[in-house]
Protein backbone atom coordinates (compact mmCIF):
# COMPACT_ATOMS: atom_id res chain seq x y z
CA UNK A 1 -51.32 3.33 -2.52
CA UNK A 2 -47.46 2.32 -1.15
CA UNK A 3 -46.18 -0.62 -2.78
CA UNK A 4 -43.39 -2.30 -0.88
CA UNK A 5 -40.09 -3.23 -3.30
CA UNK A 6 -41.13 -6.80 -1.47
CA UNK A 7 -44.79 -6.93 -3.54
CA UNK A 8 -43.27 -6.58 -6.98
CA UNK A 9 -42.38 -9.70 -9.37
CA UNK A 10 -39.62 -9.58 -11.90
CA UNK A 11 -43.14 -11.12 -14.56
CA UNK A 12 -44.83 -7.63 -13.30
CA UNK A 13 -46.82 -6.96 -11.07
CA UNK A 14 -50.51 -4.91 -12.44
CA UNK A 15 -51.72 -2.25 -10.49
CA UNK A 16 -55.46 -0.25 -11.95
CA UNK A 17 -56.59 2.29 -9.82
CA UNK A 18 -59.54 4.40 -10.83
CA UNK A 19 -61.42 6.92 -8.52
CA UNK A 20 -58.53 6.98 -6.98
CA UNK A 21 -58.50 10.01 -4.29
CA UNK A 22 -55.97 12.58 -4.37
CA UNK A 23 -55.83 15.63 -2.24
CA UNK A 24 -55.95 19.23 -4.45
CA UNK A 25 -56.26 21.36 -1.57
CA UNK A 26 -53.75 24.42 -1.91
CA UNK A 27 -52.80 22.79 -5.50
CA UNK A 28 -52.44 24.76 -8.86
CA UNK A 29 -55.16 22.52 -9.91
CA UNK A 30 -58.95 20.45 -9.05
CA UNK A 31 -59.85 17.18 -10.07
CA UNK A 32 -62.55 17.37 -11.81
CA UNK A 33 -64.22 13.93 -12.49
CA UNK A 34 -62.05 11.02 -11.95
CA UNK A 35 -58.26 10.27 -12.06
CA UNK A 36 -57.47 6.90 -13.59
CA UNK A 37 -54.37 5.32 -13.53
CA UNK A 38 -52.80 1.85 -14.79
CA UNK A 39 -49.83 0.35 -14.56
CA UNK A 40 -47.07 -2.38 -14.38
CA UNK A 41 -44.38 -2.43 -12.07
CA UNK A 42 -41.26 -5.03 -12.58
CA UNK A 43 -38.74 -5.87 -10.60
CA UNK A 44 -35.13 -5.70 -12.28
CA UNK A 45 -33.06 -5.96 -9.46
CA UNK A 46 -33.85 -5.66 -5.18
CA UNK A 47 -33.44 -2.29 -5.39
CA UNK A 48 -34.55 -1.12 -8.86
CA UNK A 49 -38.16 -1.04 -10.39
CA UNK A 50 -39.60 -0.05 -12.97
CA UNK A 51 -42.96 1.55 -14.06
CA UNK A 52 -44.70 1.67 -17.61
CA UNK A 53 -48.33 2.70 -17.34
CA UNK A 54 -50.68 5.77 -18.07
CA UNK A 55 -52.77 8.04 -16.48
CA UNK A 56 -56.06 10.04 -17.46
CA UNK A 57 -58.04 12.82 -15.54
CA UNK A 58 -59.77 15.72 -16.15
CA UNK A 59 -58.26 19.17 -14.31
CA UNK A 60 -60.13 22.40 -13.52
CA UNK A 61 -57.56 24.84 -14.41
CA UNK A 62 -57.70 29.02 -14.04
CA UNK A 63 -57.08 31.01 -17.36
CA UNK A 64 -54.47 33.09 -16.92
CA UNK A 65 -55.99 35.77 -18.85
CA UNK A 66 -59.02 36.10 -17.79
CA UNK A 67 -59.28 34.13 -14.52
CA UNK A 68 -61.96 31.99 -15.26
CA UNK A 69 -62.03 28.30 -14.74
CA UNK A 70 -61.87 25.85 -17.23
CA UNK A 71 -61.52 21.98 -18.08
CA UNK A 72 -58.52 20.09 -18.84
CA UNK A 73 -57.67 16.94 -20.42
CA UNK A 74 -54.51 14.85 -19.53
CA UNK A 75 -53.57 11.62 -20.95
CA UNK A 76 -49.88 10.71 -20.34
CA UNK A 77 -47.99 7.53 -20.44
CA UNK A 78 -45.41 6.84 -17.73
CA UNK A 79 -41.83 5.22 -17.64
CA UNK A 80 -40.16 5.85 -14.47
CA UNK A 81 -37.28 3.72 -12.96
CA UNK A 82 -37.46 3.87 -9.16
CA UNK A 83 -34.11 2.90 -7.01
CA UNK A 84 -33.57 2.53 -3.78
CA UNK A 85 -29.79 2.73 -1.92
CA UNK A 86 -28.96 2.32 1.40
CA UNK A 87 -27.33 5.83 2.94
CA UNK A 88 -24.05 4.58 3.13
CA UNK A 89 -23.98 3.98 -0.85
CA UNK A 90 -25.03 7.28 -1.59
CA UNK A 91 -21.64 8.32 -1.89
CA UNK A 92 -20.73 6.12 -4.37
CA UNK A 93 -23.30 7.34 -6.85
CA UNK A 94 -21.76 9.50 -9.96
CA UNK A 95 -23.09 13.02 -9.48
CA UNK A 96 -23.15 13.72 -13.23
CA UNK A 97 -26.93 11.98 -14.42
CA UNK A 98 -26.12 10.39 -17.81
CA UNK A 99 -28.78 10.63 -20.57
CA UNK A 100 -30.67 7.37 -19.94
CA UNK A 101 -31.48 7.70 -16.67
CA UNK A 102 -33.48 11.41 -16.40
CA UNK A 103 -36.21 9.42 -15.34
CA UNK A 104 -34.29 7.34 -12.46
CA UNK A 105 -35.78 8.26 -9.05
CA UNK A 106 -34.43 7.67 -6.07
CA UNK A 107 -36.42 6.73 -3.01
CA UNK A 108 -35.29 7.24 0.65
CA UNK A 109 -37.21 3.85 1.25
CA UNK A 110 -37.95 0.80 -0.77
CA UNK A 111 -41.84 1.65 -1.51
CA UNK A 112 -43.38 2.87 -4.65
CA UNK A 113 -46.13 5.70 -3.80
CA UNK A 114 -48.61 5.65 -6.59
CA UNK A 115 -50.64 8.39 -5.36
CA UNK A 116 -47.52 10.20 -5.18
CA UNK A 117 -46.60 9.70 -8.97
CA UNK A 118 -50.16 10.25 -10.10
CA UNK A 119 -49.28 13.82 -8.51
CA UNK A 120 -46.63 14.19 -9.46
CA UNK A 121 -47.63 13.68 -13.89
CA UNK A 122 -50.20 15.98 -13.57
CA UNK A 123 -48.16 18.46 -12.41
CA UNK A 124 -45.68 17.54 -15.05
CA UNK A 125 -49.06 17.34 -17.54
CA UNK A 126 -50.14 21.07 -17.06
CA UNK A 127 -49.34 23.27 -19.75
CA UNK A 128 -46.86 26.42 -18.75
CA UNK A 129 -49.11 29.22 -20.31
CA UNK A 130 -53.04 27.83 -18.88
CA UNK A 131 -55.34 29.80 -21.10
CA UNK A 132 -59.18 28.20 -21.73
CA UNK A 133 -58.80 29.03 -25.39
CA UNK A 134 -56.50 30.33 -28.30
CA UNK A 135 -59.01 33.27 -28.77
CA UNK A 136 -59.05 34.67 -24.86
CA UNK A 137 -59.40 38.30 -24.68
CA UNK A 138 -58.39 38.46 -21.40
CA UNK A 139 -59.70 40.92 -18.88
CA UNK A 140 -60.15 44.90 -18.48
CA UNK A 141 -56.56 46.55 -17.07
CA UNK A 142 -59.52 49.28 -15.68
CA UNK A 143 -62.78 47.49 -14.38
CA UNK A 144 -61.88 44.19 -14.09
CA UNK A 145 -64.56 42.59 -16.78
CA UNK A 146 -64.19 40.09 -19.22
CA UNK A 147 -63.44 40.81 -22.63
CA UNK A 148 -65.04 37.59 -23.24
CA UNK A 149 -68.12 38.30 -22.52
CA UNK A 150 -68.28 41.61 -24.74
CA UNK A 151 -67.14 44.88 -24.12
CA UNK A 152 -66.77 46.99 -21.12
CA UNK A 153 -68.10 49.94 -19.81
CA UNK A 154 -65.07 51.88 -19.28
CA UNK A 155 -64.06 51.88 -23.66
CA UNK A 156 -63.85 55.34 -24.54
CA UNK A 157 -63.52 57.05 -21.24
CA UNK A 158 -59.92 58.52 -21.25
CA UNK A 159 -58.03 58.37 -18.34
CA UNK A 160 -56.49 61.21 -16.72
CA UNK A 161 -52.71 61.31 -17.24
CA UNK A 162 -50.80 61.22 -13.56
CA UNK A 163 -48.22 63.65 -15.29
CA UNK A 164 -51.63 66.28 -15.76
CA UNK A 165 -50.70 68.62 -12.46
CA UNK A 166 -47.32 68.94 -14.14
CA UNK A 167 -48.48 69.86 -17.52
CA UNK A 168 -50.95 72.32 -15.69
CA UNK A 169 -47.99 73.80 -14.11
CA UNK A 170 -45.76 74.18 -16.69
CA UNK A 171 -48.25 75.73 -18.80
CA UNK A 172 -48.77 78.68 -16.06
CA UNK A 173 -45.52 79.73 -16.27
């Protein structure tokens, strides 16, 4: 959903989207279930807005460890400042971002995507080491197989050393 600078009130202006689609294809992550989001946009100026809300969903992640998928939850609250500047004040901007305004963002057109920020948290949601539980065993550097699910087959079996011909060799001499 693109909300035009135009739309948006300096009193707010409420926007509750639930269900709302968003395409995962090629994405770290699935929905899984359905991605709520609400939110208030105010005006502060013609080309500054800003947006408090929060957003819940439910992601289908892959374990790192052991590859398998599992859920997770994200609940995050939002406070973003959007700003929009026409090209030819670009230059004027200070390159150096002071403290308060790591969440500015600047838009290339005066339109709020929602669908775009709702993408956007969940990335910034996902956790940087995705494991489906403190406890994962991971999987088998020989086979392949959970350690999850028990133990594998190939336990025990010792594995021939690649530096064996050598040792062979050495020892005929």
């Amino acid at each position: 959903m693109r909300v035009p600078f135009s739309n948006i009130s300096s009193t707010g202006s409420k926007y509750t989207l639930s269900n709302m689609p968003l395409p995962t294809e090629g994405e770290e992550f699935e929905l899984q279930g359905p991605l709520e989001m609400a939110c208030v946009l105010y005006k502060k100026s013609e080309n500054r807005i800003v947006l408090q809300g929060s957003l819940q969903a439910t992601l289908l992640l892959c374990c790192d460890r052991c590859l398998s998928a599992y859920p997770f939850r994200v609940q995050a609250d939002i406070q973003l400042i959007f700003e929009f500047q026409a090209r030819e004040h670009w230059h004027l901007k200070e390159l150096d971002v002071p403290a308060g305004d790591l969440d500015l963002v600047d838009l290339a057109e005066p339109v709020v995507d929602l669908e775009e920020v709702a993408r956007q948290q969940l990335y910034m949601a996902l956790p940087f080491k995705k494991t489906c539980s403190q406890q994962c065993k991971g999987i088998c550097p020989e086979c392949g197989e959970s350690l999850n699910d028990g133990s594998c087959t190939c336990k025990g079996q010792e594995k021939a050393s690649p530096f064996a011909v050598l040792a062979a060799l050495k020892k005929k001499e």
